[in-house]
Every structure is written in structure tokens, then in C-alpha cells.
PDB file of N, CA and C in Angstrom:
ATOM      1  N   UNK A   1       0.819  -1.202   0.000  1.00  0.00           N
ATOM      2  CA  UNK A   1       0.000   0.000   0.000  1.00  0.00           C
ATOM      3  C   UNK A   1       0.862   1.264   0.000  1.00  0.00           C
ATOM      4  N   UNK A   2       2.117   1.207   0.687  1.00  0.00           N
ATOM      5  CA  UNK A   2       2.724   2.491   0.684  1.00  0.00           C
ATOM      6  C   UNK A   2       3.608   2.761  -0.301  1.00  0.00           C
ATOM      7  N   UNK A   3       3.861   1.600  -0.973  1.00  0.00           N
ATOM      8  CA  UNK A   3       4.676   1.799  -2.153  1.00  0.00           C
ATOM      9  C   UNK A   3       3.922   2.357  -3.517  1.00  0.00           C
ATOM     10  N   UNK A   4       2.450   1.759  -3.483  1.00  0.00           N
ATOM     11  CA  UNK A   4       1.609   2.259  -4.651  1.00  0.00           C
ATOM     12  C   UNK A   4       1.462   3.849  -3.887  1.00  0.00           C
ATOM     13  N   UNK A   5       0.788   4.131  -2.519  1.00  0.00           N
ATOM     14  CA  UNK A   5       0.952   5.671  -2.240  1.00  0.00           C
ATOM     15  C   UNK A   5       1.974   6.334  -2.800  1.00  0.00           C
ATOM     16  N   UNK A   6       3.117   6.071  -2.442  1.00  0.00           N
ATOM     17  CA  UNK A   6       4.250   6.895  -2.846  1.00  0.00           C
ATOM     18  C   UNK A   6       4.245   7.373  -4.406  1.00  0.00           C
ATOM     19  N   UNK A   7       4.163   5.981  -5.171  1.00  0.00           N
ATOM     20  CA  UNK A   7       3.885   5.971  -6.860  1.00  0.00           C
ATOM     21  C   UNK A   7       3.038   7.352  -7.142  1.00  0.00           C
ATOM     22  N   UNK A   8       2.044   6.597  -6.915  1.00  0.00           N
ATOM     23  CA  UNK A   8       0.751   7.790  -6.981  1.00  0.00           C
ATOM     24  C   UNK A   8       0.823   8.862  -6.756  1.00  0.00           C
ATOM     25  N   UNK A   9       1.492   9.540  -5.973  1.00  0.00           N
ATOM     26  CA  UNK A   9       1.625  10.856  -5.647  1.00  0.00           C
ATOM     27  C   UNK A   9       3.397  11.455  -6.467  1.00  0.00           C
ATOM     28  N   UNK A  10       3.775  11.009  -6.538  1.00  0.00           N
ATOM     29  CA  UNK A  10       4.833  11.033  -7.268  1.00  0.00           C
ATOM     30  C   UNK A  10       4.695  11.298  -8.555  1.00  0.00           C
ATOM     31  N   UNK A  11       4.124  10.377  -9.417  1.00  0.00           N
ATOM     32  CA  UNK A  11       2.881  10.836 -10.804  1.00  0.00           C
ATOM     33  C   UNK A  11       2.272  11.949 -10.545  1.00  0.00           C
ATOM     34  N   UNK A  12       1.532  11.902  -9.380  1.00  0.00           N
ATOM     35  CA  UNK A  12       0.767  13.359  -9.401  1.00  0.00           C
ATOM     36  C   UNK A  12       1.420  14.526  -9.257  1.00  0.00           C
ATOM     37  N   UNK A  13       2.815  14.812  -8.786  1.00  0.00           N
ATOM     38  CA  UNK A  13       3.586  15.633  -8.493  1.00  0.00           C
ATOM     39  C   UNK A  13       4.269  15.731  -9.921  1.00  0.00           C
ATOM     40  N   UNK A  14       4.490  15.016 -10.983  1.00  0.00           N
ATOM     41  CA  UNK A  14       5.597  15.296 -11.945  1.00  0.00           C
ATOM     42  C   UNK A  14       3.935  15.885 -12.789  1.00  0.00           C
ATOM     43  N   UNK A  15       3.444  15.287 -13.265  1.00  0.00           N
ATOM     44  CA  UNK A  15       2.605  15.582 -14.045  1.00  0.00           C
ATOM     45  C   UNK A  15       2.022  16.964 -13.751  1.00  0.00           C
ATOM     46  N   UNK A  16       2.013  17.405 -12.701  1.00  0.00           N
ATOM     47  CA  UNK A  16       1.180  18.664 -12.788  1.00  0.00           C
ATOM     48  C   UNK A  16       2.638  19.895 -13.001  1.00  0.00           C
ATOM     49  N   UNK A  17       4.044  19.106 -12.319  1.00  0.00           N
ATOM     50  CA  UNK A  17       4.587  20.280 -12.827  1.00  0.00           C
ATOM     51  C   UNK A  17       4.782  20.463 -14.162  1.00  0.00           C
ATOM     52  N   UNK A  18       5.307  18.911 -15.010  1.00  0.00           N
ATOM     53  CA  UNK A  18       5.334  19.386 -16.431  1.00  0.00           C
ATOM     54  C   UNK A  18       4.167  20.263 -16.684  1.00  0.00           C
ATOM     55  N   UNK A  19       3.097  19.926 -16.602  1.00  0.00           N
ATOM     56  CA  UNK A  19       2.271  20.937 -17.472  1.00  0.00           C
ATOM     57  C   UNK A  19       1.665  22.398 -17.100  1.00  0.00           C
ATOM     58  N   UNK A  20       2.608  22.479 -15.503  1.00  0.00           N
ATOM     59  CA  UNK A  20       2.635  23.746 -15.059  1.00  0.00           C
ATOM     60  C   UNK A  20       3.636  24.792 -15.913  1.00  0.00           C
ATOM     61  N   UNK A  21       4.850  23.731 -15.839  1.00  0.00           N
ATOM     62  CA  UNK A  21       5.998  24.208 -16.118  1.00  0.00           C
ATOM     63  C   UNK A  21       5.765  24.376 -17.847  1.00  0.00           C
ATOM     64  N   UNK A  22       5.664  23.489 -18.805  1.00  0.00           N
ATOM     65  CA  UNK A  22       5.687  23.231 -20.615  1.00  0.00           C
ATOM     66  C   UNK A  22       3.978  23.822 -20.707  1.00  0.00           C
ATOM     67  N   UNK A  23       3.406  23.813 -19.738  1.00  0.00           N
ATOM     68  CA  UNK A  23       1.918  24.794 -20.443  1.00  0.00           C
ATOM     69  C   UNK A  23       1.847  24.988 -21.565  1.00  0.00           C
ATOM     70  N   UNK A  24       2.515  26.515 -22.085  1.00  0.00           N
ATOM     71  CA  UNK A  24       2.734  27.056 -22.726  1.00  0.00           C
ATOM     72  C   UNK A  24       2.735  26.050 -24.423  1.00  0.00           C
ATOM     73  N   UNK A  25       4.201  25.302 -24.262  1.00  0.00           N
ATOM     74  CA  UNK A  25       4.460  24.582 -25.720  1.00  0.00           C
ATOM     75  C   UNK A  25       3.022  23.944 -25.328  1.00  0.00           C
ATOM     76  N   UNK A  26       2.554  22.898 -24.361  1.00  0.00           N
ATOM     77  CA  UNK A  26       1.504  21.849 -24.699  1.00  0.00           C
ATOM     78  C   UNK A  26       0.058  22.772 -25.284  1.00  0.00           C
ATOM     79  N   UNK A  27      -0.197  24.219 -25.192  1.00  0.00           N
ATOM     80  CA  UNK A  27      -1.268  24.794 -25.546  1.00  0.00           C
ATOM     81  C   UNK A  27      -0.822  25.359 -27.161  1.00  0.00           C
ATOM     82  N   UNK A  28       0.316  25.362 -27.630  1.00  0.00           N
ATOM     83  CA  UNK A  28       0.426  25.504 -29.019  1.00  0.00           C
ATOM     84  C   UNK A  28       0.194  24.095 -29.827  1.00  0.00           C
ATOM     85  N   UNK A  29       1.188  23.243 -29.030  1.00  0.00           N
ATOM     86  CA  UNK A  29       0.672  21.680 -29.923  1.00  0.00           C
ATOM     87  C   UNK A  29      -0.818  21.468 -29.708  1.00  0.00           C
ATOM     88  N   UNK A  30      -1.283  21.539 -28.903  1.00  0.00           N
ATOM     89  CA  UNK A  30      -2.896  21.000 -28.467  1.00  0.00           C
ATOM     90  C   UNK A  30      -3.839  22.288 -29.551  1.00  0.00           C
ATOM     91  N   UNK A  31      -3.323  23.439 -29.715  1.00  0.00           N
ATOM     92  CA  UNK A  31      -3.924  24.439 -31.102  1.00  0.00           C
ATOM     93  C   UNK A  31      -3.928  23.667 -32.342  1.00  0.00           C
ATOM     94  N   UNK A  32      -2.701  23.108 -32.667  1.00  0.00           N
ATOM     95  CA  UNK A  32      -2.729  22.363 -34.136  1.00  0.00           C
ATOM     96  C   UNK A  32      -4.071  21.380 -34.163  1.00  0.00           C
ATOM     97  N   UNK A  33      -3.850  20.295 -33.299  1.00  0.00           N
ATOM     98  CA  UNK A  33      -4.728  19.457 -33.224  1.00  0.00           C
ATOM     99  C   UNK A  33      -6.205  19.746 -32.986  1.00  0.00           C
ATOM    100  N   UNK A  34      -6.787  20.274 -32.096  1.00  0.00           N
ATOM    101  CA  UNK A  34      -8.291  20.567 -31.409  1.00  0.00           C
ATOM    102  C   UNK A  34      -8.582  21.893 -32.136  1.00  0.00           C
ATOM    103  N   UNK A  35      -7.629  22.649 -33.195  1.00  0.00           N
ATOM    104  CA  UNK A  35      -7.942  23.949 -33.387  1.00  0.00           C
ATOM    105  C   UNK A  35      -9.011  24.827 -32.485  1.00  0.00           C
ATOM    106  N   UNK A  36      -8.594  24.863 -31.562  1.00  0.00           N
ATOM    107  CA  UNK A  36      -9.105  25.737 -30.493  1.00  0.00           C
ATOM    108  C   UNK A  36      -7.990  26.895 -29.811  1.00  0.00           C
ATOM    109  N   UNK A  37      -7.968  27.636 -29.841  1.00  0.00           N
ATOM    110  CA  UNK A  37      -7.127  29.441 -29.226  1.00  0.00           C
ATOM    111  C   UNK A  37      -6.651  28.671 -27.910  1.00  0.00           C
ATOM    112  N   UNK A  38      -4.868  28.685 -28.819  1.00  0.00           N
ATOM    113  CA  UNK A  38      -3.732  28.537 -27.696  1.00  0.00           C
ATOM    114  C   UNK A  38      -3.892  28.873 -26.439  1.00  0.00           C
ATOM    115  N   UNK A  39      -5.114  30.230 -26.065  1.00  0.00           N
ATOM    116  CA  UNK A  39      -5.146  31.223 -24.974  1.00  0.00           C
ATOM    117  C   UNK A  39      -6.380  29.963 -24.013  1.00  0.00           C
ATOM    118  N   UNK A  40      -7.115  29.552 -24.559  1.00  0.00           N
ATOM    119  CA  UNK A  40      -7.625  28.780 -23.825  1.00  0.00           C
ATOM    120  C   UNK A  40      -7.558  27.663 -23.655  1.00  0.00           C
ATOM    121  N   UNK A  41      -6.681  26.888 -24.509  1.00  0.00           N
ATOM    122  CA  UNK A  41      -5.821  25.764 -24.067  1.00  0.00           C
ATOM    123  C   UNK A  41      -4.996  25.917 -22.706  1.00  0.00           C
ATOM    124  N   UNK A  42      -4.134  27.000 -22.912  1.00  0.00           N
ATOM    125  CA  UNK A  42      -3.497  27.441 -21.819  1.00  0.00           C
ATOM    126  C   UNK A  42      -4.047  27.223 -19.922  1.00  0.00           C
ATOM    127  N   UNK A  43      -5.375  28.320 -20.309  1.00  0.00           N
ATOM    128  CA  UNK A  43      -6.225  28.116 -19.228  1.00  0.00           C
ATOM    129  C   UNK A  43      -6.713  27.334 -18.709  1.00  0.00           C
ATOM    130  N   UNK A  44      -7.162  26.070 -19.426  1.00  0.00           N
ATOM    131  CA  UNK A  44      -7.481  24.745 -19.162  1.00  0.00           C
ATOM    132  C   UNK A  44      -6.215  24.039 -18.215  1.00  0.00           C
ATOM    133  N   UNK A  45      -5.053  24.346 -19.351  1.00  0.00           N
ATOM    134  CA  UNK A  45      -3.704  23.460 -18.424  1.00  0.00           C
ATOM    135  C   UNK A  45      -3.068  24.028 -16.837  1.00  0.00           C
ATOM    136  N   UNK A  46      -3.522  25.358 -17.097  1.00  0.00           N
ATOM    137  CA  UNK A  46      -3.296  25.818 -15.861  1.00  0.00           C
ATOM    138  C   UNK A  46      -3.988  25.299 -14.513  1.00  0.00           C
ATOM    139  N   UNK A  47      -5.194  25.654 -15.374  1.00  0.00           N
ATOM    140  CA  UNK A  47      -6.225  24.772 -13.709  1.00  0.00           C
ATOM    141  C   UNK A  47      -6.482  23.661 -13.799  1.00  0.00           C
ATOM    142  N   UNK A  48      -5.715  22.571 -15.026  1.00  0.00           N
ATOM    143  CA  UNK A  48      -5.456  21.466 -14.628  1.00  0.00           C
ATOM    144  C   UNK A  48      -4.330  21.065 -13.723  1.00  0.00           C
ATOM    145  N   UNK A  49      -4.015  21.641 -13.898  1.00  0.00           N
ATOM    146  CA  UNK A  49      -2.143  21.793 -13.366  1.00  0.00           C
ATOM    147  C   UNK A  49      -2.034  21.906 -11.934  1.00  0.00           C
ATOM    148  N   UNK A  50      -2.872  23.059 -11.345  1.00  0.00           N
ATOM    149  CA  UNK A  50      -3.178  23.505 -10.080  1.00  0.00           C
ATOM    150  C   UNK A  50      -4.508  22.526  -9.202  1.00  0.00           C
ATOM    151  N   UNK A  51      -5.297  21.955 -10.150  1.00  0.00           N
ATOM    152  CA  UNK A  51      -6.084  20.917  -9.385  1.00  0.00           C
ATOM    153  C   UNK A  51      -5.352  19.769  -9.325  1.00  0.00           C
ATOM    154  N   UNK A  52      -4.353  19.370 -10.209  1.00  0.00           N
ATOM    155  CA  UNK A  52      -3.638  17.877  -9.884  1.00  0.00           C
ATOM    156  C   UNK A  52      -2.812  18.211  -8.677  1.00  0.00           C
ATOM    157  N   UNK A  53      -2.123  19.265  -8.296  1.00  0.00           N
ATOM    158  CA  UNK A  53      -1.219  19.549  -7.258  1.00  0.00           C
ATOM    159  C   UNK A  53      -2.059  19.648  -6.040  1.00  0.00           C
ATOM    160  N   UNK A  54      -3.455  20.323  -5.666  1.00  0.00           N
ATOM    161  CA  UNK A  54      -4.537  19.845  -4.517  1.00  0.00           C
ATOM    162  C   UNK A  54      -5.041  18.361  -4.369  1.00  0.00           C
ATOM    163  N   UNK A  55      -5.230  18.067  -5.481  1.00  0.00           N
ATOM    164  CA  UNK A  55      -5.696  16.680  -5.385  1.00  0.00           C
ATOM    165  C   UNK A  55      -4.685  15.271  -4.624  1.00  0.00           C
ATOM    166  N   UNK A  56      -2.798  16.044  -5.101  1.00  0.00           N
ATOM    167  CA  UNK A  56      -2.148  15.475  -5.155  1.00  0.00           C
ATOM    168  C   UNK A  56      -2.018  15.633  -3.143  1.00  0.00           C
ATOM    169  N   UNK A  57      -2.019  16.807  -2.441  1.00  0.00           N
ATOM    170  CA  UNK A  57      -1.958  16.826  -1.207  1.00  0.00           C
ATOM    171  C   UNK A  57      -2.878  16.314  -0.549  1.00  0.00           C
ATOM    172  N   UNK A  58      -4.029  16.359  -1.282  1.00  0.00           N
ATOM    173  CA  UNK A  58      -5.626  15.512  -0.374  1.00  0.00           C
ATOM    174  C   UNK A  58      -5.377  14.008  -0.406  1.00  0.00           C
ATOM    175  N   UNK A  59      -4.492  13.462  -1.472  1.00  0.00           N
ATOM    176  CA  UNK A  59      -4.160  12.075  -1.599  1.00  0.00           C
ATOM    177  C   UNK A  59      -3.112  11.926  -0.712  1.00  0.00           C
ATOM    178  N   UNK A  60      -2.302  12.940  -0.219  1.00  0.00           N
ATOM    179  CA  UNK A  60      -1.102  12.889   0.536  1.00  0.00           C
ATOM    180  C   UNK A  60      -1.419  12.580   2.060  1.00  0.00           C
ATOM    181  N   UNK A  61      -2.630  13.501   2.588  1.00  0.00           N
ATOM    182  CA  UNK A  61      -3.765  13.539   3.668  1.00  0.00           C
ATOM    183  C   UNK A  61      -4.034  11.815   3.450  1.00  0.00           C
ATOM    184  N   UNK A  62      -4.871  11.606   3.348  1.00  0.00           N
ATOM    185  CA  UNK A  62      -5.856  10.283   2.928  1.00  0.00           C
ATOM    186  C   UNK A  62      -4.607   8.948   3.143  1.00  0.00           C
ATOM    187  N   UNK A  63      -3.253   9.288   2.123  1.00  0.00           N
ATOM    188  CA  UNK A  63      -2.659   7.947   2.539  1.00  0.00           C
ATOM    189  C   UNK A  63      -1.786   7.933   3.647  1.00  0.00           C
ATOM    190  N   UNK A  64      -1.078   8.849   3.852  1.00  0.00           N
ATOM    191  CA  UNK A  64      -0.276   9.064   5.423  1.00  0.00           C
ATOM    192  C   UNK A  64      -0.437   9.347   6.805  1.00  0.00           C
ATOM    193  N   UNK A  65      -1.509  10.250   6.907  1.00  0.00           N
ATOM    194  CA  UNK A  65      -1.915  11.106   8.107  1.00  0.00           C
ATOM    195  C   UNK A  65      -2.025  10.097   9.113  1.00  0.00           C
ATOM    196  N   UNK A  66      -2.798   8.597   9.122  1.00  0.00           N
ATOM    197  CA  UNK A  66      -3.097   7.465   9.646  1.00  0.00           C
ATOM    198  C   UNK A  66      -2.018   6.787   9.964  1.00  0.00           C
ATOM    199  N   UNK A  67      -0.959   6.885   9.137  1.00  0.00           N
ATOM    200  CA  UNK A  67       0.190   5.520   9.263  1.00  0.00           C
ATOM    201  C   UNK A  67       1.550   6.402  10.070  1.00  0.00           C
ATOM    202  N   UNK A  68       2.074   7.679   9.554  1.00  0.00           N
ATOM    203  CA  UNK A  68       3.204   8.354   9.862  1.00  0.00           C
ATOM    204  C   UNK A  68       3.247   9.822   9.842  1.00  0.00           C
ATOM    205  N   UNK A  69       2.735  10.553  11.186  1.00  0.00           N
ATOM    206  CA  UNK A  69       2.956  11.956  10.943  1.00  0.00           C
ATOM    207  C   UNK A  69       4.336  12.687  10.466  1.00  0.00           C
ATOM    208  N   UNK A  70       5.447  12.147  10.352  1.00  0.00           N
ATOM    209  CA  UNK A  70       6.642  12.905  10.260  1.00  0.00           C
ATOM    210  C   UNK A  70       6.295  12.589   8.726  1.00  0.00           C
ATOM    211  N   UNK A  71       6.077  11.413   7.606  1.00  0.00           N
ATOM    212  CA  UNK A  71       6.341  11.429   6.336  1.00  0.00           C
ATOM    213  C   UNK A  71       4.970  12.380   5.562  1.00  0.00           C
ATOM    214  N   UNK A  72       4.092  12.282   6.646  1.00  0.00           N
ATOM    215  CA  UNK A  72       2.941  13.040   5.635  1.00  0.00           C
ATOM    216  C   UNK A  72       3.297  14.894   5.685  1.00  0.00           C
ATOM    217  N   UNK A  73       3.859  14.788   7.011  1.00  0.00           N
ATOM    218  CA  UNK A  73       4.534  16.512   6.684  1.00  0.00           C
ATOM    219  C   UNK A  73       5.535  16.794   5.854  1.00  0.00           C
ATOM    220  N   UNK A  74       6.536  15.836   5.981  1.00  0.00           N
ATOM    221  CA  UNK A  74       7.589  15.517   4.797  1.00  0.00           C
ATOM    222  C   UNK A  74       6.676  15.863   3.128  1.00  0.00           C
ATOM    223  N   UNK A  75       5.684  15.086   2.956  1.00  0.00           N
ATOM    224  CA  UNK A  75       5.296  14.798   1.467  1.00  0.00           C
ATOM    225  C   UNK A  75       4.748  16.085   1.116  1.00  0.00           C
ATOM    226  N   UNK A  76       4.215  16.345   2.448  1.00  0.00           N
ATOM    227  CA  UNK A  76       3.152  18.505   1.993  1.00  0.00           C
ATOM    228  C   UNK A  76       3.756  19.194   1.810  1.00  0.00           C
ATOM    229  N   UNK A  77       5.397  19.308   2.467  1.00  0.00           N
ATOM    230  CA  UNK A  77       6.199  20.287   2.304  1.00  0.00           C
ATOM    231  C   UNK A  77       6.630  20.465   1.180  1.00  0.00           C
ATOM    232  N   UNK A  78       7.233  18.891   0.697  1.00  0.00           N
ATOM    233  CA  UNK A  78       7.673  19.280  -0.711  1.00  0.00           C
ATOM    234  C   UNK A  78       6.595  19.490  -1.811  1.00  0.00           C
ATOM    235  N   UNK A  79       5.365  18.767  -1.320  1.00  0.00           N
ATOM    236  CA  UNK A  79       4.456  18.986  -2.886  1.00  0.00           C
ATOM    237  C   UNK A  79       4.252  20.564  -2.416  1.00  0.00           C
ATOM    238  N   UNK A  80       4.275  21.209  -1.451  1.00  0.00           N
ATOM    239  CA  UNK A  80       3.627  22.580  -1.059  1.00  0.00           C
ATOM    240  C   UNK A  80       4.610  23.418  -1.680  1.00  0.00           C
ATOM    241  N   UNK A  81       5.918  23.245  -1.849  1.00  0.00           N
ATOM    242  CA  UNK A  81       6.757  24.218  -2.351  1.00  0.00           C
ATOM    243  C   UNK A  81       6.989  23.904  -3.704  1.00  0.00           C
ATOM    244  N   UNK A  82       7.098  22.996  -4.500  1.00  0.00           N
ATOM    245  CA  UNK A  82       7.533  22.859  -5.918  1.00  0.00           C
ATOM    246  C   UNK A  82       6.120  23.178  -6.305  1.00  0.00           C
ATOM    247  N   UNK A  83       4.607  23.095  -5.839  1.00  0.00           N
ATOM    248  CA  UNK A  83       3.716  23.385  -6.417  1.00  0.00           C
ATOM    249  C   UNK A  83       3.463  24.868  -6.424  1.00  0.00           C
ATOM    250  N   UNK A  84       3.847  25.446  -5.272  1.00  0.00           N
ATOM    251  CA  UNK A  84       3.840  27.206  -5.390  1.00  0.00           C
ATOM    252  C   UNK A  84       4.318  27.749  -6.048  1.00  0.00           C
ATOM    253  N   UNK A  85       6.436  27.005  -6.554  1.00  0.00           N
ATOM    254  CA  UNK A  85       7.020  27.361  -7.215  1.00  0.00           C
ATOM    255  C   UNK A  85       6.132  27.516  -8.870  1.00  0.00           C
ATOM    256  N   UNK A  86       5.917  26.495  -8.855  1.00  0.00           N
ATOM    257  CA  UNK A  86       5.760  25.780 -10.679  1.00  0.00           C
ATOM    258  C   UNK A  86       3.987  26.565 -10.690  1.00  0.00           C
ATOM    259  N   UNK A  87       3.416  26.907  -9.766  1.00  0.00           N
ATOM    260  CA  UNK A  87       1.634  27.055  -9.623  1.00  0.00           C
ATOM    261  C   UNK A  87       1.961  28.888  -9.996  1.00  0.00           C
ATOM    262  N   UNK A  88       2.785  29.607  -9.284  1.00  0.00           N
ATOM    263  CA  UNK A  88       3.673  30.834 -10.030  1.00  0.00           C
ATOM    264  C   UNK A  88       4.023  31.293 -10.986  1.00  0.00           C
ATOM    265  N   UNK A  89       4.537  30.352 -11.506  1.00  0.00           N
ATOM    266  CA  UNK A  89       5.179  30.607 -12.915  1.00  0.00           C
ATOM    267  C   UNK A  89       3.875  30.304 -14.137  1.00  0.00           C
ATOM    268  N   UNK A  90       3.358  29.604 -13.742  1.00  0.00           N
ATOM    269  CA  UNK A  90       1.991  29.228 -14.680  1.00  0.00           C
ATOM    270  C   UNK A  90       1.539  30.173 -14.843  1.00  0.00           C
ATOM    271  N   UNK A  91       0.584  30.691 -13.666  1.00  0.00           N
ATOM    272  CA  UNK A  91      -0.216  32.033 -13.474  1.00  0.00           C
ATOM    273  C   UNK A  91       0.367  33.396 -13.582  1.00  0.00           C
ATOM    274  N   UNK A  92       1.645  33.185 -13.719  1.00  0.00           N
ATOM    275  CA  UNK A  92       2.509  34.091 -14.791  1.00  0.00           C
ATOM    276  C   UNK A  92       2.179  34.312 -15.948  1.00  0.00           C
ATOM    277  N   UNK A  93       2.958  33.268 -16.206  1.00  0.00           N
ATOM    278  CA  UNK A  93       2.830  32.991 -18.097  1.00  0.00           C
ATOM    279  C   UNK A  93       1.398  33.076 -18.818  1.00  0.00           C
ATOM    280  N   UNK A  94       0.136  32.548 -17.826  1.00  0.00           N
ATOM    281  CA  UNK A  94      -1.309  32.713 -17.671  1.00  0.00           C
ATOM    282  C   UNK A  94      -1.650  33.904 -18.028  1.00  0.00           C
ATOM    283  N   UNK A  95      -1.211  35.188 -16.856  1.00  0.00           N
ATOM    284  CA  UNK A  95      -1.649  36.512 -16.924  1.00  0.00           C
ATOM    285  C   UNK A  95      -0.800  37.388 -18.566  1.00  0.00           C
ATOM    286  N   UNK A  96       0.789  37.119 -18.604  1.00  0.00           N
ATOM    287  CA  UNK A  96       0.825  37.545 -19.641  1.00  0.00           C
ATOM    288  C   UNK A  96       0.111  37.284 -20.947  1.00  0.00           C
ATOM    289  N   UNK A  97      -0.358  36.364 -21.261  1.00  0.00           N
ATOM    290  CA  UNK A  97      -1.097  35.412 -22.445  1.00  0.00           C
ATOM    291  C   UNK A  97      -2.486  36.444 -22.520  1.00  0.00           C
ATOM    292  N   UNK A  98      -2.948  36.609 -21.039  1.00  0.00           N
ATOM    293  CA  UNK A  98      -4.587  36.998 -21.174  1.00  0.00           C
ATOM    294  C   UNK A  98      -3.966  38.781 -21.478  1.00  0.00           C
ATOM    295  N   UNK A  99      -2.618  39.384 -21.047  1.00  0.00           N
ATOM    296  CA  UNK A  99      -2.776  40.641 -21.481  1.00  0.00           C
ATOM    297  C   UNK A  99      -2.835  41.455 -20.184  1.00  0.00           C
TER     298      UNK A  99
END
């Protein structure tokens, strides 16, 4: 069980930064294809990006809190800071896009 936890949240942690972090390119490739405005591709990946990183701490809650308080503060800290970092830079790149 704690090895699939770990997995799982680990996935959930890379995945939301790539597409926090590559947004940008994935809303020009995803234009070619869906021909739909890069600008709201964007927006989509953003608050996909930022709900996988909550989802990813509520899963962090749910599998640790019960078994080991020192690793579930361990796991918030780091998803809490690479997600502020990378959740930043999105809503950056976000606000310049909208203007």
C-alpha cells in the first residue's frame, strides 16, 4: 500500500509540474490538433495543473496522516513548495497570455 501511495503521488507531483511548467508549448501543440485558441488551451492546463497539485496533497492527507505523521509533513512540504514554485510561474505565463 505504501509503495503504490508513494507511486501515486509522485505521478501526481511530476505531471502537474510538467504541465505547469511546458503549459505554454503543450497549448500551441494542443492548437494544431483541437484547433481551439492557444489562450484557452493554456487556461485549461493551468487549472489542470493547479487541481492535480490539490488533489495530489488531499491524496497525501488520505494515505499518510493514519500511518506516519513525520512522512505526511515531509510529502506537503515538498508537494507545497515545488507546487507554489511551478503554480507561479503558470499564473505568470497565464496573466501575460490573457494581457
Amino acid at each position: 500500500m505504501v509503495m503504490k501511495a508513494k507511486i501515486i503521488l509522485l505521478g501526481g507531483l511530476i505531471t502537474a509540474t510538467l504541465l505547469g511548467i511546458f503549459g505554454q508549448d503543450i497549448a500551441y501543440w494542443f492548437e494544431n490538433i483541437v484547433n481551439i485558441d492557444a489562450l484557452y488551451n493554456l487556461t485549461i492546463i493551468t487549472v489542470l495543473s493547479i487541481s492535480i497539485y490539490l488533489i495530489t496533497i488531499l491524496l497525501a492527507y488520505v494515505f499518510f496522516k493514519k500511518i506516519n505523521k513525520q512522512i505526511f509533513y515531509s510529502y506537503i512540504a515538498i508537494i507545497v513548495l515545488i507546487g507554489l514554485l511551478t503554480t507561479l510561474w503558470s499564473i505568470f505565463v497565464l496573466a501575460m497570455w490573457w494581457g
